[in-house]
Protein backbone atom coordinates (compact mmCIF):
# COMPACT_ATOMS: atom_id res chain seq x y z
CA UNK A 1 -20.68 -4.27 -0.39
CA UNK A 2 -19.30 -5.19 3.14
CA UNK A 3 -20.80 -2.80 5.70
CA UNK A 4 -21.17 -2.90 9.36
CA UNK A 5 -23.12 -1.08 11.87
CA UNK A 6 -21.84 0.89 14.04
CA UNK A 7 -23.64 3.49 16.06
CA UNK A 8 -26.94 3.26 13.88
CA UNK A 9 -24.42 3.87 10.96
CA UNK A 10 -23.63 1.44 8.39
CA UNK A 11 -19.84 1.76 7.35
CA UNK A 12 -18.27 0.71 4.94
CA UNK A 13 -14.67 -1.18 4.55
CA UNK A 14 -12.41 -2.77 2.77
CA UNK A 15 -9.58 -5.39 3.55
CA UNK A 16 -6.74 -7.70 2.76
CA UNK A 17 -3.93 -9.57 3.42
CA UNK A 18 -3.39 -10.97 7.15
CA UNK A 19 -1.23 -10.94 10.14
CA UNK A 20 -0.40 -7.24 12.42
CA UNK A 21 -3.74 -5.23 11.46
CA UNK A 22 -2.75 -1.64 9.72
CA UNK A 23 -5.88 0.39 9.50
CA UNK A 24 -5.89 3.80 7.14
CA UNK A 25 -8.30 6.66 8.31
CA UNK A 26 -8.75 8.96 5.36
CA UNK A 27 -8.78 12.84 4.66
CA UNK A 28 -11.78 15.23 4.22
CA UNK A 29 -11.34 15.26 0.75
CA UNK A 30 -11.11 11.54 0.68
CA UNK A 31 -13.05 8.67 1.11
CA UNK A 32 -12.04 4.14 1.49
CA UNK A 33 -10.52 4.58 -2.12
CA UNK A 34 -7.65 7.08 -1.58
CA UNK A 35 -5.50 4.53 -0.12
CA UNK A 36 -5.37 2.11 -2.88
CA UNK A 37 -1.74 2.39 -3.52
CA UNK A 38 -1.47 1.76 0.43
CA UNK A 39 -3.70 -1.39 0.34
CA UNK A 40 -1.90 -2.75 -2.23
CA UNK A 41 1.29 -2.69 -0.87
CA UNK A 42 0.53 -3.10 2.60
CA UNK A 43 -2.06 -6.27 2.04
CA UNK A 44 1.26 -8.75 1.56
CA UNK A 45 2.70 -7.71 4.95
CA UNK A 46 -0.31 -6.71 7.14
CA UNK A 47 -4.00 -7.11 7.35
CA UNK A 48 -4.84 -3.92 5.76
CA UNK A 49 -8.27 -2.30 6.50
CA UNK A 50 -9.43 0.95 4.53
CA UNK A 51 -13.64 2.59 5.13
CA UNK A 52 -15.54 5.94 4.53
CA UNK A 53 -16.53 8.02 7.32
CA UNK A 54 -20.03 8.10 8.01
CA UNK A 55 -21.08 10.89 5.37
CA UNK A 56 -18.93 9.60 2.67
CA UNK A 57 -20.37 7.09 0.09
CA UNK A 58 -20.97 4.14 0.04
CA UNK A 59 -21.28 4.19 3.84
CA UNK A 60 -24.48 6.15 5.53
CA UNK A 61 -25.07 9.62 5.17
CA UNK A 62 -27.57 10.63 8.04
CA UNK A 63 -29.78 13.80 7.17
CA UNK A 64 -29.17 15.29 10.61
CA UNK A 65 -25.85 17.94 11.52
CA UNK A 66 -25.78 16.43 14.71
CA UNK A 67 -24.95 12.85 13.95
CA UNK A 68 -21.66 14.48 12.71
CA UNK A 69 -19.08 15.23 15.36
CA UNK A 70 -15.10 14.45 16.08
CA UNK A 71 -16.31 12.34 19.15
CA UNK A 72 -18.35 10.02 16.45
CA UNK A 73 -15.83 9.22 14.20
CA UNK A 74 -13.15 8.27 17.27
CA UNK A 75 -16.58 6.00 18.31
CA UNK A 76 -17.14 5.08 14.59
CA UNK A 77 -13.11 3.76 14.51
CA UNK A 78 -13.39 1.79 17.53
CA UNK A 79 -16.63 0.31 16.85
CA UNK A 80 -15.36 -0.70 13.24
CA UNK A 81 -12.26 -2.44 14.69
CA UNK A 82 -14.66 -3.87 17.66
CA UNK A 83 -16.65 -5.48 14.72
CA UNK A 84 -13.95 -7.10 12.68
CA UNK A 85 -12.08 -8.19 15.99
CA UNK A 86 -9.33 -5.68 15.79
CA UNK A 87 -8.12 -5.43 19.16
CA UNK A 88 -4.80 -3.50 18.17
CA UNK A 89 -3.84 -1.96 15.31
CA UNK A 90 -1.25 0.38 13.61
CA UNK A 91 -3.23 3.54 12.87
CA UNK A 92 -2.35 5.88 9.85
CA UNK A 93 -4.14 8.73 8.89
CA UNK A 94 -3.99 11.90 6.88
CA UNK A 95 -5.78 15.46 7.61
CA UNK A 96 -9.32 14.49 9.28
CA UNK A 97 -8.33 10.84 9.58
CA UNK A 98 -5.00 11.80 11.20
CA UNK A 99 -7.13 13.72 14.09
CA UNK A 100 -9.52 10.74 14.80
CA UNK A 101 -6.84 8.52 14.66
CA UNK A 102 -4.28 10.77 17.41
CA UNK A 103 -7.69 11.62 19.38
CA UNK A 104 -8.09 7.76 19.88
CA UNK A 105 -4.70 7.37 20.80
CA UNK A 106 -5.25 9.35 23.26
CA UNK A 107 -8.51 8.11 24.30
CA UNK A 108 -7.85 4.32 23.78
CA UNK A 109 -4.40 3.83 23.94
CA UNK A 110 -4.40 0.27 24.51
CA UNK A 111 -6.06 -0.30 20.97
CA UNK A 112 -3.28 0.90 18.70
CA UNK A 113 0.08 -0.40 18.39
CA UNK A 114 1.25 3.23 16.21
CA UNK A 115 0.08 6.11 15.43
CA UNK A 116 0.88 8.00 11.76
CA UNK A 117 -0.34 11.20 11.17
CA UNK A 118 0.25 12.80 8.50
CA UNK A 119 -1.22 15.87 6.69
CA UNK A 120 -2.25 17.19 10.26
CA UNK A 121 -2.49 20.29 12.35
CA UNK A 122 -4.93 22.62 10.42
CA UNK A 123 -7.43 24.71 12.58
CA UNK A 124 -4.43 24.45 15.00
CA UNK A 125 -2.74 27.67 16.89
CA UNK A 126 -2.04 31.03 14.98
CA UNK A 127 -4.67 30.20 11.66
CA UNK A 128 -8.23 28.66 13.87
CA UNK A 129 -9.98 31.41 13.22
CA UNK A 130 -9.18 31.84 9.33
CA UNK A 131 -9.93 28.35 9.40
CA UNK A 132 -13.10 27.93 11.12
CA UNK A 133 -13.83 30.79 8.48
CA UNK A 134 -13.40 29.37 5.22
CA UNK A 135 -15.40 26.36 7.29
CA UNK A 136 -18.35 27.92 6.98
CA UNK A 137 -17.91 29.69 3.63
CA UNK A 138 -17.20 26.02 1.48
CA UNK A 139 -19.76 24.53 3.82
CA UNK A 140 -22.32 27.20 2.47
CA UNK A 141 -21.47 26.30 -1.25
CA UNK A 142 -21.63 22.67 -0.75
CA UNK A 143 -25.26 22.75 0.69
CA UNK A 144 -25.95 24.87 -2.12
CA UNK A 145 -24.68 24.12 -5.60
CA UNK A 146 -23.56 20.82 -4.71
CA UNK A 147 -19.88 19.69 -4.74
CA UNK A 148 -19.27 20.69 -8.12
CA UNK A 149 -19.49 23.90 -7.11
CA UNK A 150 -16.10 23.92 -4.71
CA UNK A 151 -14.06 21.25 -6.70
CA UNK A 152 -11.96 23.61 -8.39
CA UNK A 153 -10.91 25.76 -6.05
CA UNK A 154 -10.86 22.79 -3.31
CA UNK A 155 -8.82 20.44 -5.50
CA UNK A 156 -6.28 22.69 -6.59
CA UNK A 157 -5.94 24.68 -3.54
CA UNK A 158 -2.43 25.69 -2.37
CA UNK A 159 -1.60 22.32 -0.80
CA UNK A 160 -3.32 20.28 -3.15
CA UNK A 161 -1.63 21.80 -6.40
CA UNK A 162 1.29 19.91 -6.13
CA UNK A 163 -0.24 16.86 -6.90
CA UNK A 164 -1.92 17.91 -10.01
CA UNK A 165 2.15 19.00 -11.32
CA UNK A 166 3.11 15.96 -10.54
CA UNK A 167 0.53 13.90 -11.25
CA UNK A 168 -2.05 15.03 -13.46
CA UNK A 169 -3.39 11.59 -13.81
CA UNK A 170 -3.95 11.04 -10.34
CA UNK A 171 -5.64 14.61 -9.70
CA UNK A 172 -7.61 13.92 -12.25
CA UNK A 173 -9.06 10.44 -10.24
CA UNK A 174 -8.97 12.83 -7.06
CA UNK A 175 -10.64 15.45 -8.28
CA UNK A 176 -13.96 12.66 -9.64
CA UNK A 177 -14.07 10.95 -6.49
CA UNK A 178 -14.60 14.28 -4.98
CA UNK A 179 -16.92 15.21 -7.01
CA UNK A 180 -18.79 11.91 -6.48
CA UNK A 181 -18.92 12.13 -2.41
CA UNK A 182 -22.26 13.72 -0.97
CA UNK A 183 -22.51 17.31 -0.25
CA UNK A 184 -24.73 17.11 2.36
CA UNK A 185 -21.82 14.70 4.17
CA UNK A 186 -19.29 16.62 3.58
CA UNK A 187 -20.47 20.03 4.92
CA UNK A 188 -21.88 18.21 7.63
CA UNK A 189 -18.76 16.77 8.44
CA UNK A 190 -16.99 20.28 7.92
CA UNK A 191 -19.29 21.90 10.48
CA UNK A 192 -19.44 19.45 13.03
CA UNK A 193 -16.08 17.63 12.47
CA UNK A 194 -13.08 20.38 11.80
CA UNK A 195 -14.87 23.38 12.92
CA UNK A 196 -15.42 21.85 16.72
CA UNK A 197 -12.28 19.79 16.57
CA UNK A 198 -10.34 20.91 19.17
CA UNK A 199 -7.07 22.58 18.19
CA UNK A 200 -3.61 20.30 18.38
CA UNK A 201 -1.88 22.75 20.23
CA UNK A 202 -4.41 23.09 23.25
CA UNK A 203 -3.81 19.06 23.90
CA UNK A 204 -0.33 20.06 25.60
CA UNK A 205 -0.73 18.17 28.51
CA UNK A 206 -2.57 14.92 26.84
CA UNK A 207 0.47 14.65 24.33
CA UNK A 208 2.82 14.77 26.85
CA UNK A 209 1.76 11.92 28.01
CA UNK A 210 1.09 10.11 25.44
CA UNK A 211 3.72 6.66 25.64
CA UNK A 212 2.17 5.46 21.78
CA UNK A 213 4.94 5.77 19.21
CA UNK A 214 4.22 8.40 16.89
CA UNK A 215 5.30 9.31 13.01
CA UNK A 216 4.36 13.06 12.52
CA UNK A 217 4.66 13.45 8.13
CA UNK A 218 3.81 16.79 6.40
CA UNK A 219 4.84 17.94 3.44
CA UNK A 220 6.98 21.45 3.41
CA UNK A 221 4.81 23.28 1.25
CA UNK A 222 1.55 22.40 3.67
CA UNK A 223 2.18 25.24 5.72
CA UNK A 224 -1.00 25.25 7.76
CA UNK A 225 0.09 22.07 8.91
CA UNK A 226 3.01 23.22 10.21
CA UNK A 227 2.95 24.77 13.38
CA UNK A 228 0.45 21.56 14.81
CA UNK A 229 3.36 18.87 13.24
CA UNK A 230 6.32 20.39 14.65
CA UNK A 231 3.65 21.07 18.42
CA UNK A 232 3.26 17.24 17.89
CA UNK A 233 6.91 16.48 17.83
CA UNK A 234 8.18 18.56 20.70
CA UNK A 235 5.42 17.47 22.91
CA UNK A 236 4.86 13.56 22.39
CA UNK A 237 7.24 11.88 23.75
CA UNK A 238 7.83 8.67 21.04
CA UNK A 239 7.44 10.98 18.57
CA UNK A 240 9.15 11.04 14.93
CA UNK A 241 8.94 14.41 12.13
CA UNK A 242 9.30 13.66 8.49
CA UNK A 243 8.81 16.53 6.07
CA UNK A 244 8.56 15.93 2.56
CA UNK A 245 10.09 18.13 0.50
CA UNK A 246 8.32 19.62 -2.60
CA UNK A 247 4.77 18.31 -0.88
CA UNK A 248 1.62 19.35 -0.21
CA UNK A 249 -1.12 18.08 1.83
CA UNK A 250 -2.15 14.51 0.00
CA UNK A 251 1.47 13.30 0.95
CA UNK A 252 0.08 9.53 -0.30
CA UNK A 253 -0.87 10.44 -3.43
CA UNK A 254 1.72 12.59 -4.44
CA UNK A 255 4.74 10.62 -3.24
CA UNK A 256 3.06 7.26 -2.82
CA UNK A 257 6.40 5.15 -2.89
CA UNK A 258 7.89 7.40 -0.65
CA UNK A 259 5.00 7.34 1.68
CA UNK A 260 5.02 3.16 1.66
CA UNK A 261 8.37 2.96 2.40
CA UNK A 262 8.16 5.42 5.15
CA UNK A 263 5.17 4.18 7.24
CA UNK A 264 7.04 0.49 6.45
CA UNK A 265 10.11 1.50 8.25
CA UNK A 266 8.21 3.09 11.00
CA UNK A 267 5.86 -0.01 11.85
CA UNK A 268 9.01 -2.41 11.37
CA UNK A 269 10.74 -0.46 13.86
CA UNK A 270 7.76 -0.41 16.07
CA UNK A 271 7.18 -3.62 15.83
CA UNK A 272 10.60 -4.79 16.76
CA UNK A 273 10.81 -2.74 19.79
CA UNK A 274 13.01 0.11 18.03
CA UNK A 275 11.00 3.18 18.27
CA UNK A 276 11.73 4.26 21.44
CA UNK A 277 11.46 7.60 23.30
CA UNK A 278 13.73 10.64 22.92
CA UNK A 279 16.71 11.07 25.11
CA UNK A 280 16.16 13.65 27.83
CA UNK A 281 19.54 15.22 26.62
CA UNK A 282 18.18 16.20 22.88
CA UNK A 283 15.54 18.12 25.07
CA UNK A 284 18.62 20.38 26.36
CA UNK A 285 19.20 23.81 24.99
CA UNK A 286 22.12 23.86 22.25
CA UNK A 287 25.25 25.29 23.59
């Protein structure tokens, strides 16, 4: 298994193809294999690179809470494209991976050519505190019954739902490599990750100037994404909104074609020099 160390932490990746590298940063409830459907399409256009967050099989799990923190994975992501000679890539990511890949945007803006984020904005404005609570709560039952013990509510939670109607097949794959990831990771990474993330809409100032192009996607039946996607687009400047109708949160596996053809269009553009920044007039009150 190809791993590299990074930080005292051996992570693991995946890649393929060659030429403009496209790196995928996945969700909470994910690990390197959710973006198959990505890799594969991507791979004969880009050099496509997919990994698991430290605390996600088969890269390390360390035994100790602190080792798991938002600042570590941004560190984890540059020191994985540091090792593979990645000086710039297109970033996409969804949920967690969406918020490690805008906070190194922000942070190391001369390392990505694009951001996409999509799936993003929980723990963000009007519902932190509910979410900070359930935090703790699926944190609790992870640590001690294991992640059986949260994968049916987790996996067929109101944003994740949709992808078991339309897709029962590929729930079904979701729901096992859940199941499979350690429970020790995960609530780490739930305590130390999203519960001291800090919230989209208190980054105001940082967005605004932020000169990275940006796709914003969410899916219109994720609505605790919403109010962070929709802070995202007013306040980034090279910033793009796509909402997917009849979505919920795992907007790749649900409408993977869709998705493709999406982030496709948006790199394309990017790459030719055709994603540029809002007009000053659009920002104009509507008469």
């Amino acid at each position: 298994m190809p791993k590299i160390q990074v930080h005292q932490t051996h992570i693991y990746y995946e890649e393929a193809g060659s030429g403009i590298p496209l790196v995928f940063v996945h969700e909470f409830a994910g690990d390197w294999r959710s973006w198959e459907a990505q890799m594969r399409f991507f791979s004969s256009r880009y050099r496509a690179v997919t990994f698991s967050a430290r605390g996600y099989l088969p890269s390390d799990v360390p035994e100790s809470p602190e080792a798991y923190s938002q600042d570590n994975q941004i560190e984890d992501l540059k020191g994985l494209m540091d090792a593979l000679k990645i000086r710039k890539a297109h970033l996409c990511g969804l949920s967690m991976g969406s918020y490690t890949s805008l906070l190194l945007g922000l942070k190391y803006p001369d390392r990505c050519h694009s951001l996409t984020i999509a799936g993003s904005g929980y723990g963000s404005g009007a519902n932190r505190e509910e979410f900070h609570k359930q935090i703790a709560q699926v944190a609790d039952q992870m640590l001690r019954g294991g992640m059986k013990a949260v994968s049916q509510t987790y996996t067929l939670g109101p944003a994740r739902v949709q992808l078991q109607n339309k897709n029962p097949r590929a729930w079904e794959e979701f729901r096992r490599q859940f199941e499979e990831h350690s429970a020790k990771g995960s609530a780490y990474t739930f305590l130390g990750v999203q519960r001291k993330r800090p919230s989209i809409t208190e980054l105001g100032d940082q967005l605004r100037k932020m000169t990275l192009p940006v796709l914003v996607m969410l899916g219109d039946e994720d609505e605790r994404g919403l109010e962070g996607s929709i802070f995202m687009k007013r306040n980034i400047p090279r910033a793009g909104l796509e909402i997917f109708p009849r979505s919920g949160h795992t907007l790749n596996l649900e409408e993977p074609d869709h998705f493709n053809r999406s982030l496709l269009e948006f790199i394309t553009a990017v790459d030719a020099g055709h994603w540029e920044a809002r007009d000053p007039r659009s920002l104009s009150p509507a008469i």
